[in-house]
C-alpha atoms as a PDB file:
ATOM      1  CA  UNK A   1       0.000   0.000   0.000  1.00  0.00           C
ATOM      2  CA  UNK A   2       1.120   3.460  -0.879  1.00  0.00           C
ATOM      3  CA  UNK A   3       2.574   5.245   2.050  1.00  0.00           C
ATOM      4  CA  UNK A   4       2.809   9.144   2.913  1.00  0.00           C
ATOM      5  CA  UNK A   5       4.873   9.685   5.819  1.00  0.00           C
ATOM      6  CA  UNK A   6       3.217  13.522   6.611  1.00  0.00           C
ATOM      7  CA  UNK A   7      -0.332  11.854   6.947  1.00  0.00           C
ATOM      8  CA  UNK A   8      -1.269   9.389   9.190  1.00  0.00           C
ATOM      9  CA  UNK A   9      -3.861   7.266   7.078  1.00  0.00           C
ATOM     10  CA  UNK A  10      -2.691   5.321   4.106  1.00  0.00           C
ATOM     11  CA  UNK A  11      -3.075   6.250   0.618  1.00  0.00           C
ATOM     12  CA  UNK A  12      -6.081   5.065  -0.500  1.00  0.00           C
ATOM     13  CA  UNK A  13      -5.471   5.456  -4.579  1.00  0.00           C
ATOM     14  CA  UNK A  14      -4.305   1.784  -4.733  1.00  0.00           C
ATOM     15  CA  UNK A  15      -6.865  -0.244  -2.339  1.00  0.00           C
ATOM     16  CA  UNK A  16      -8.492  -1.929  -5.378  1.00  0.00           C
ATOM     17  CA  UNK A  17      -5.323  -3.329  -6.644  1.00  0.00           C
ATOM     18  CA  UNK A  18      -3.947  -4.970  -3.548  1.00  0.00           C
ATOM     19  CA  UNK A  19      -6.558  -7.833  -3.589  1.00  0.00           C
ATOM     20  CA  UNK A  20      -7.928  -7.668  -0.278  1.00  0.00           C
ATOM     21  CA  UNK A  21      -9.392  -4.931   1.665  1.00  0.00           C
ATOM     22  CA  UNK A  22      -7.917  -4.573   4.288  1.00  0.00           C
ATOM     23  CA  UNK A  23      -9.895  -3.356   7.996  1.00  0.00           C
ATOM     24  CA  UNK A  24      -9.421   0.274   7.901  1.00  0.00           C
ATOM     25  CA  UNK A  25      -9.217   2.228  11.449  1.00  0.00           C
ATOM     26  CA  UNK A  26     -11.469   4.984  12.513  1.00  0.00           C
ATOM     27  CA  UNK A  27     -15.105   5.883  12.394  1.00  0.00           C
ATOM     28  CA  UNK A  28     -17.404   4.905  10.820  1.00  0.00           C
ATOM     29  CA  UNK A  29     -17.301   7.009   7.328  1.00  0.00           C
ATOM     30  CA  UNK A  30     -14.019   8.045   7.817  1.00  0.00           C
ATOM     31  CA  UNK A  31     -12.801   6.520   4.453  1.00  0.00           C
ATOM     32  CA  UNK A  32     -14.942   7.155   1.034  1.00  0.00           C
ATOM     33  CA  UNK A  33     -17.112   4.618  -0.274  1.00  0.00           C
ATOM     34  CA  UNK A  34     -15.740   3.302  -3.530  1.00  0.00           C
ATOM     35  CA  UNK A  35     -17.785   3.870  -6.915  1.00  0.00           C
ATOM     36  CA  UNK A  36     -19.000   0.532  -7.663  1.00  0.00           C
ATOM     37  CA  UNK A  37     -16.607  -0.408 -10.542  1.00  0.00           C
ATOM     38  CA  UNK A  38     -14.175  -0.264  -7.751  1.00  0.00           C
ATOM     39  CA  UNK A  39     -16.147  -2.504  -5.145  1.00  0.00           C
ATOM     40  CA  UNK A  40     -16.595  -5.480  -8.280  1.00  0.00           C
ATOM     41  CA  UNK A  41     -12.831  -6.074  -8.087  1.00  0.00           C
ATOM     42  CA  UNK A  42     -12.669  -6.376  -4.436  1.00  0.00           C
ATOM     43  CA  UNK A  43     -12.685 -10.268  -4.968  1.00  0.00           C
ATOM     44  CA  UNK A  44      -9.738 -10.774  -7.894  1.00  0.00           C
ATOM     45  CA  UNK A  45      -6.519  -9.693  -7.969  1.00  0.00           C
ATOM     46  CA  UNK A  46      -5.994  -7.576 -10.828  1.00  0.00           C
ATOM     47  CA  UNK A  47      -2.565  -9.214 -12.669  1.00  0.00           C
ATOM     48  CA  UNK A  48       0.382  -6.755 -13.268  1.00  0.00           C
ATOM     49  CA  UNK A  49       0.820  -6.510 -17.143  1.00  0.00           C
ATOM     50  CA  UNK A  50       4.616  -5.760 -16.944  1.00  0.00           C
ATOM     51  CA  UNK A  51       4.112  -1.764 -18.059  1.00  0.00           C
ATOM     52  CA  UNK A  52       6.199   0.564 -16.019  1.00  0.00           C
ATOM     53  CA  UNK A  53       4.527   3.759 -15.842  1.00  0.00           C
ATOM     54  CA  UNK A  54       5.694   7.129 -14.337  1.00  0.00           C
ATOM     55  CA  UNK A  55       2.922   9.115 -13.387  1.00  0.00           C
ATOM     56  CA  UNK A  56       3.226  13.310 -13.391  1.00  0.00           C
ATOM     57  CA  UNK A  57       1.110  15.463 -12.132  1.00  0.00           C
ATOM     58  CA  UNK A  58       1.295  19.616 -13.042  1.00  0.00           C
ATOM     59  CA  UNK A  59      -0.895  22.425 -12.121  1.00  0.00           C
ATOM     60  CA  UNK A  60      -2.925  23.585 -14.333  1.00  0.00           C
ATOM     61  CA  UNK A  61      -3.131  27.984 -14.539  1.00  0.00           C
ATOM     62  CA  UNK A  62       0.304  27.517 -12.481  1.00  0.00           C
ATOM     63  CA  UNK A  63       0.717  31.054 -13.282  1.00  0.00           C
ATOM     64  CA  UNK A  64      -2.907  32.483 -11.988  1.00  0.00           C
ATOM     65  CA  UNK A  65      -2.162  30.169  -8.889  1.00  0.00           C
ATOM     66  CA  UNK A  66       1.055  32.103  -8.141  1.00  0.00           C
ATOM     67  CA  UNK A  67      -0.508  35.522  -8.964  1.00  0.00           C
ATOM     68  CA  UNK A  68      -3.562  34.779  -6.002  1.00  0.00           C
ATOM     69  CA  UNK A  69      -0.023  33.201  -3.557  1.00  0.00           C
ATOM     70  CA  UNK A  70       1.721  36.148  -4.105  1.00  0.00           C
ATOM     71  CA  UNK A  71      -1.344  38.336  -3.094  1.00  0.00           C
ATOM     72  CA  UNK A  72      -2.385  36.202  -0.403  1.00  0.00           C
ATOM     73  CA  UNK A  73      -5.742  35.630  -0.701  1.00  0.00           C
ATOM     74  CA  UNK A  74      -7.670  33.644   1.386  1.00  0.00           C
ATOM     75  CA  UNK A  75     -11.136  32.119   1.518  1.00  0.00           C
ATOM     76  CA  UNK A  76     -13.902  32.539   3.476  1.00  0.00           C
ATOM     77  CA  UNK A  77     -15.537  28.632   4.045  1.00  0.00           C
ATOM     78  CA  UNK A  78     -19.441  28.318   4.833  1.00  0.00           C
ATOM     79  CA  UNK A  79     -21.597  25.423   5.866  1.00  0.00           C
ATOM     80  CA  UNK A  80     -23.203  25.333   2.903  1.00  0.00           C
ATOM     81  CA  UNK A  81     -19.908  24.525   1.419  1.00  0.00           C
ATOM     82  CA  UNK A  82     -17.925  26.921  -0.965  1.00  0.00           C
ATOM     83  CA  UNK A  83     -15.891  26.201  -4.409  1.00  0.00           C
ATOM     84  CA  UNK A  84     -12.244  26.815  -4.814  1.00  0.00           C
ATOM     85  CA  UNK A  85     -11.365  29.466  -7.156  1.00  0.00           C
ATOM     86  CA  UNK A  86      -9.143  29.124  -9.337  1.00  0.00           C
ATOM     87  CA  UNK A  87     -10.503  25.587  -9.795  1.00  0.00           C
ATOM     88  CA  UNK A  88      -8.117  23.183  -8.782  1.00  0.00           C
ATOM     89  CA  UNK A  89      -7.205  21.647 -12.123  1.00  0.00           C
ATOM     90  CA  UNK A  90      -4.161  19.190 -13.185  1.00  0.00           C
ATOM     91  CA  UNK A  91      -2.547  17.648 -16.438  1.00  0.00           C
ATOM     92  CA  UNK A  92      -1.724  14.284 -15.438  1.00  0.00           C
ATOM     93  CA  UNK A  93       1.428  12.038 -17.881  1.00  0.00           C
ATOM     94  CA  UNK A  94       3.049   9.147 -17.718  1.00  0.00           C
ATOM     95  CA  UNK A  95       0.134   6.557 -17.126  1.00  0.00           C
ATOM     96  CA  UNK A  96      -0.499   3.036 -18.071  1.00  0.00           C
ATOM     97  CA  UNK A  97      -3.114   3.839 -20.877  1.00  0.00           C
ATOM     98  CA  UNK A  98      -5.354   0.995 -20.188  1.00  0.00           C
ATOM     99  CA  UNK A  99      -5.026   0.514 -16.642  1.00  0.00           C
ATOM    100  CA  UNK A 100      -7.757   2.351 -14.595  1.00  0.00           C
ATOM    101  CA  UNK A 101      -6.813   4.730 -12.053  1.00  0.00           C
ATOM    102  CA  UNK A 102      -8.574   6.924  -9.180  1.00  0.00           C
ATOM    103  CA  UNK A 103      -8.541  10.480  -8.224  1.00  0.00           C
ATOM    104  CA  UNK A 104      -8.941  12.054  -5.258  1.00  0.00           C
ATOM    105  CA  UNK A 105      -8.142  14.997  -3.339  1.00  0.00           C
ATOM    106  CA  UNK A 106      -7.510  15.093   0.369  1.00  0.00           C
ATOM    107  CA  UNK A 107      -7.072  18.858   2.296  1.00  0.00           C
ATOM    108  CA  UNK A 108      -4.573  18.545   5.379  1.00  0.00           C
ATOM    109  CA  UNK A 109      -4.235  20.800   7.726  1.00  0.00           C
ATOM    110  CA  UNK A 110      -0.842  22.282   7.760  1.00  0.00           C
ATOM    111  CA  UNK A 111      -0.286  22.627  11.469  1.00  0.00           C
ATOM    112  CA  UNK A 112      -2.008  22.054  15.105  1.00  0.00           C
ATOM    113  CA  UNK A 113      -2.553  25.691  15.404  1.00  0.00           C
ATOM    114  CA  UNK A 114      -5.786  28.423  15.608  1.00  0.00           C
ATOM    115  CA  UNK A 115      -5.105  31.727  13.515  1.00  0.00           C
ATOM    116  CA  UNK A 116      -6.649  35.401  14.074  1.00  0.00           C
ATOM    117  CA  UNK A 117      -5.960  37.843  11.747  1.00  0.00           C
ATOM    118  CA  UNK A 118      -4.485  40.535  13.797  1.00  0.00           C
ATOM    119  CA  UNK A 119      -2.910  44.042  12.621  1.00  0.00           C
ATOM    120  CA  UNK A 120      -2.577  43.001   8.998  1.00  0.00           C
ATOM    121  CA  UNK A 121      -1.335  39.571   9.881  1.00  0.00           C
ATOM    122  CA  UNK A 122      -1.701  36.327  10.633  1.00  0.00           C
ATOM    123  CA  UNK A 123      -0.676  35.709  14.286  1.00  0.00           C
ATOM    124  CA  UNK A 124      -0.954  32.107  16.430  1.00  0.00           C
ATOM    125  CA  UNK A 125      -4.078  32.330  18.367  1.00  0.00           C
ATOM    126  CA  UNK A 126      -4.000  28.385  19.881  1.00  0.00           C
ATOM    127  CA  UNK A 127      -4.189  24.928  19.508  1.00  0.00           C
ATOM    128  CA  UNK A 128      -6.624  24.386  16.593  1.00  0.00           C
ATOM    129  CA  UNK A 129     -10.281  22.533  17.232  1.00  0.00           C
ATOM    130  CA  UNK A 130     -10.113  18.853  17.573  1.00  0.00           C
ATOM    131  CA  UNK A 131      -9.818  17.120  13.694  1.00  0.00           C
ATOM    132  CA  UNK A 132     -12.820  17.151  11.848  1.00  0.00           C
ATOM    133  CA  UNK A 133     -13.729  13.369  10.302  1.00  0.00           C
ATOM    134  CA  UNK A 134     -12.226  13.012   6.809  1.00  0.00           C
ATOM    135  CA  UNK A 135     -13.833  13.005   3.704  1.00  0.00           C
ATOM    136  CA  UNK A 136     -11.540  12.509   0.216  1.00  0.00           C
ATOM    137  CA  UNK A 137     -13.472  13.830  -2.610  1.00  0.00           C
ATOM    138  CA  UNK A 138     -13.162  11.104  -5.302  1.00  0.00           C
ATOM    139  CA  UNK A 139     -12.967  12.662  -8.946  1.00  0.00           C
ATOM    140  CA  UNK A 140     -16.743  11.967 -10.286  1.00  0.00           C
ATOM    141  CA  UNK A 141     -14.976  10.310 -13.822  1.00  0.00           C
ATOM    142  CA  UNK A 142     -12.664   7.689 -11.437  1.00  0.00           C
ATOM    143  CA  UNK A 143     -12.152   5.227 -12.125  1.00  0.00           C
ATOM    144  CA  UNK A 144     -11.022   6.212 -15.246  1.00  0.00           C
ATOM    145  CA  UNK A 145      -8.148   4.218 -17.716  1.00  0.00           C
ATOM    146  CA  UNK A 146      -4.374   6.036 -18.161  1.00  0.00           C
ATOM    147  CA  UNK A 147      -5.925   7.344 -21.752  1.00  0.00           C
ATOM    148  CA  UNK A 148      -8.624   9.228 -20.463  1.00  0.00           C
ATOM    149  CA  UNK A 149      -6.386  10.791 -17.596  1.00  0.00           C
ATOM    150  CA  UNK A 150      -3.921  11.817 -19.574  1.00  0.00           C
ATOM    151  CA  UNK A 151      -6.312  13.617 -22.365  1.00  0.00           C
ATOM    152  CA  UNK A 152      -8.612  15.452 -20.265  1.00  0.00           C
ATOM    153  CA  UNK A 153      -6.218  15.715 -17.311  1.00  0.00           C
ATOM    154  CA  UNK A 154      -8.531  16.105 -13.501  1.00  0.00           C
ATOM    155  CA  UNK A 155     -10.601  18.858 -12.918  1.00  0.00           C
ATOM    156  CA  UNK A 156     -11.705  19.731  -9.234  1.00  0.00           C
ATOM    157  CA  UNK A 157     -14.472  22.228 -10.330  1.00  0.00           C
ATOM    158  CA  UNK A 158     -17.077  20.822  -8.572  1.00  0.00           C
ATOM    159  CA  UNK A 159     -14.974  20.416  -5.195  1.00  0.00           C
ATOM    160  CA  UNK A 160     -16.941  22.342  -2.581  1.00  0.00           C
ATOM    161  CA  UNK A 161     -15.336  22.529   0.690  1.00  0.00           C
ATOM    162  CA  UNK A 162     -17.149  23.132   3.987  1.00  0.00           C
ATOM    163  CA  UNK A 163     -16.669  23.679   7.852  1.00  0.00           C
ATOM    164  CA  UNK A 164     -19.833  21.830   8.544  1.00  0.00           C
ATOM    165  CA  UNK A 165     -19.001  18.338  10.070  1.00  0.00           C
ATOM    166  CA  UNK A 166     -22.002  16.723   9.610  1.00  0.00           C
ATOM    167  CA  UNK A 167     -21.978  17.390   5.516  1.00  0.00           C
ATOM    168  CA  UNK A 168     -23.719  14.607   4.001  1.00  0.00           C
ATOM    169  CA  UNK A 169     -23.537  15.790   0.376  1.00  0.00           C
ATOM    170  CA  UNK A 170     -19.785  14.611  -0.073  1.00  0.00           C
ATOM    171  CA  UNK A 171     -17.995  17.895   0.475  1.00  0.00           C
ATOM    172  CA  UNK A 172     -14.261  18.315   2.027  1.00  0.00           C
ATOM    173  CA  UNK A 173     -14.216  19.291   5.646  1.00  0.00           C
END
């Protein structure tokens, strides 16, 4: 299984390919449910065809990304949920073209800590609210083969994220 050593779940992008499913920790809902092409291979073990691929990932609108960085923007997030702007798009290379693939996104925090903004700044203000549960936001075209991934690259549009922790309608918290 795929391993990130900054988060402390695993990486859930190859679950269908291991074989087995393995008993996840947490609450209940704390991992996505997986569309149902992905639950159908739960029983067989997909075979590895011997291609070597090199996946790649680049921002899309790199440049209007750096542009809002460099003015620091920030967002203001509602319970009712709110989209990113710029959309969070990506051009995606290197894939096996038929092998099927899964995208998701998952927000981390980037620290323990509470902000205020405070005399034009950003200044500590505590230990941040206890972790809300997680919710990835699986790309609605996943799975998807290497082909399709690599032509019309992953867009995020419809990402809406929320501070509301009892969201049912699939948005990031």
């Amino acid at each position: 299984m795929a391993f990130n050593p900054f988060l402390s779940r695993p990486d859930l992008a190859l679950l269908p390919f291991m074989g087995h499913i393995p008993t996840l920790p947490g609450a209940p809902g704390f991992f996505p449910r997986l569309p149902p092409d992905l639950t159908e291979m739960r029983g067989g073990r997909v075979d590895d065809d011997g291609v070597q691929d090199d996946p790649q990932v680049e921002l899309d609108d790199k440049e209007l990304w750096n542009s809002f960085n460099s003015c620091g923007t920030e967002m203001v997030i509602t319970k009712s949920g709110r989209r990113i702007f710029p959309a969070f798009r990506v051009k995606v290379s290197g894939l096996d073209k038929k092998s099927k693939y899964i995208f998701l996104m998952d927000l981390v925090p980037a620290d323990e800590c509470r902000y205020k903004f405070n005399n034009s700044r950003w200044m500590v203000a505590g230990k941040a609210d206890p972790e809300m549960p997680k919710r990835m936001y699986i790309h609605p075209d996943s799975p998807a083969t290497g082909e399709h991934w690599m032509a019309k690259g992953a867009n995020f549009h419809k990402l809406k994220l929320t501070n509301n922790i009892s969201d049912k309608q699939g948005y990031v918290s």
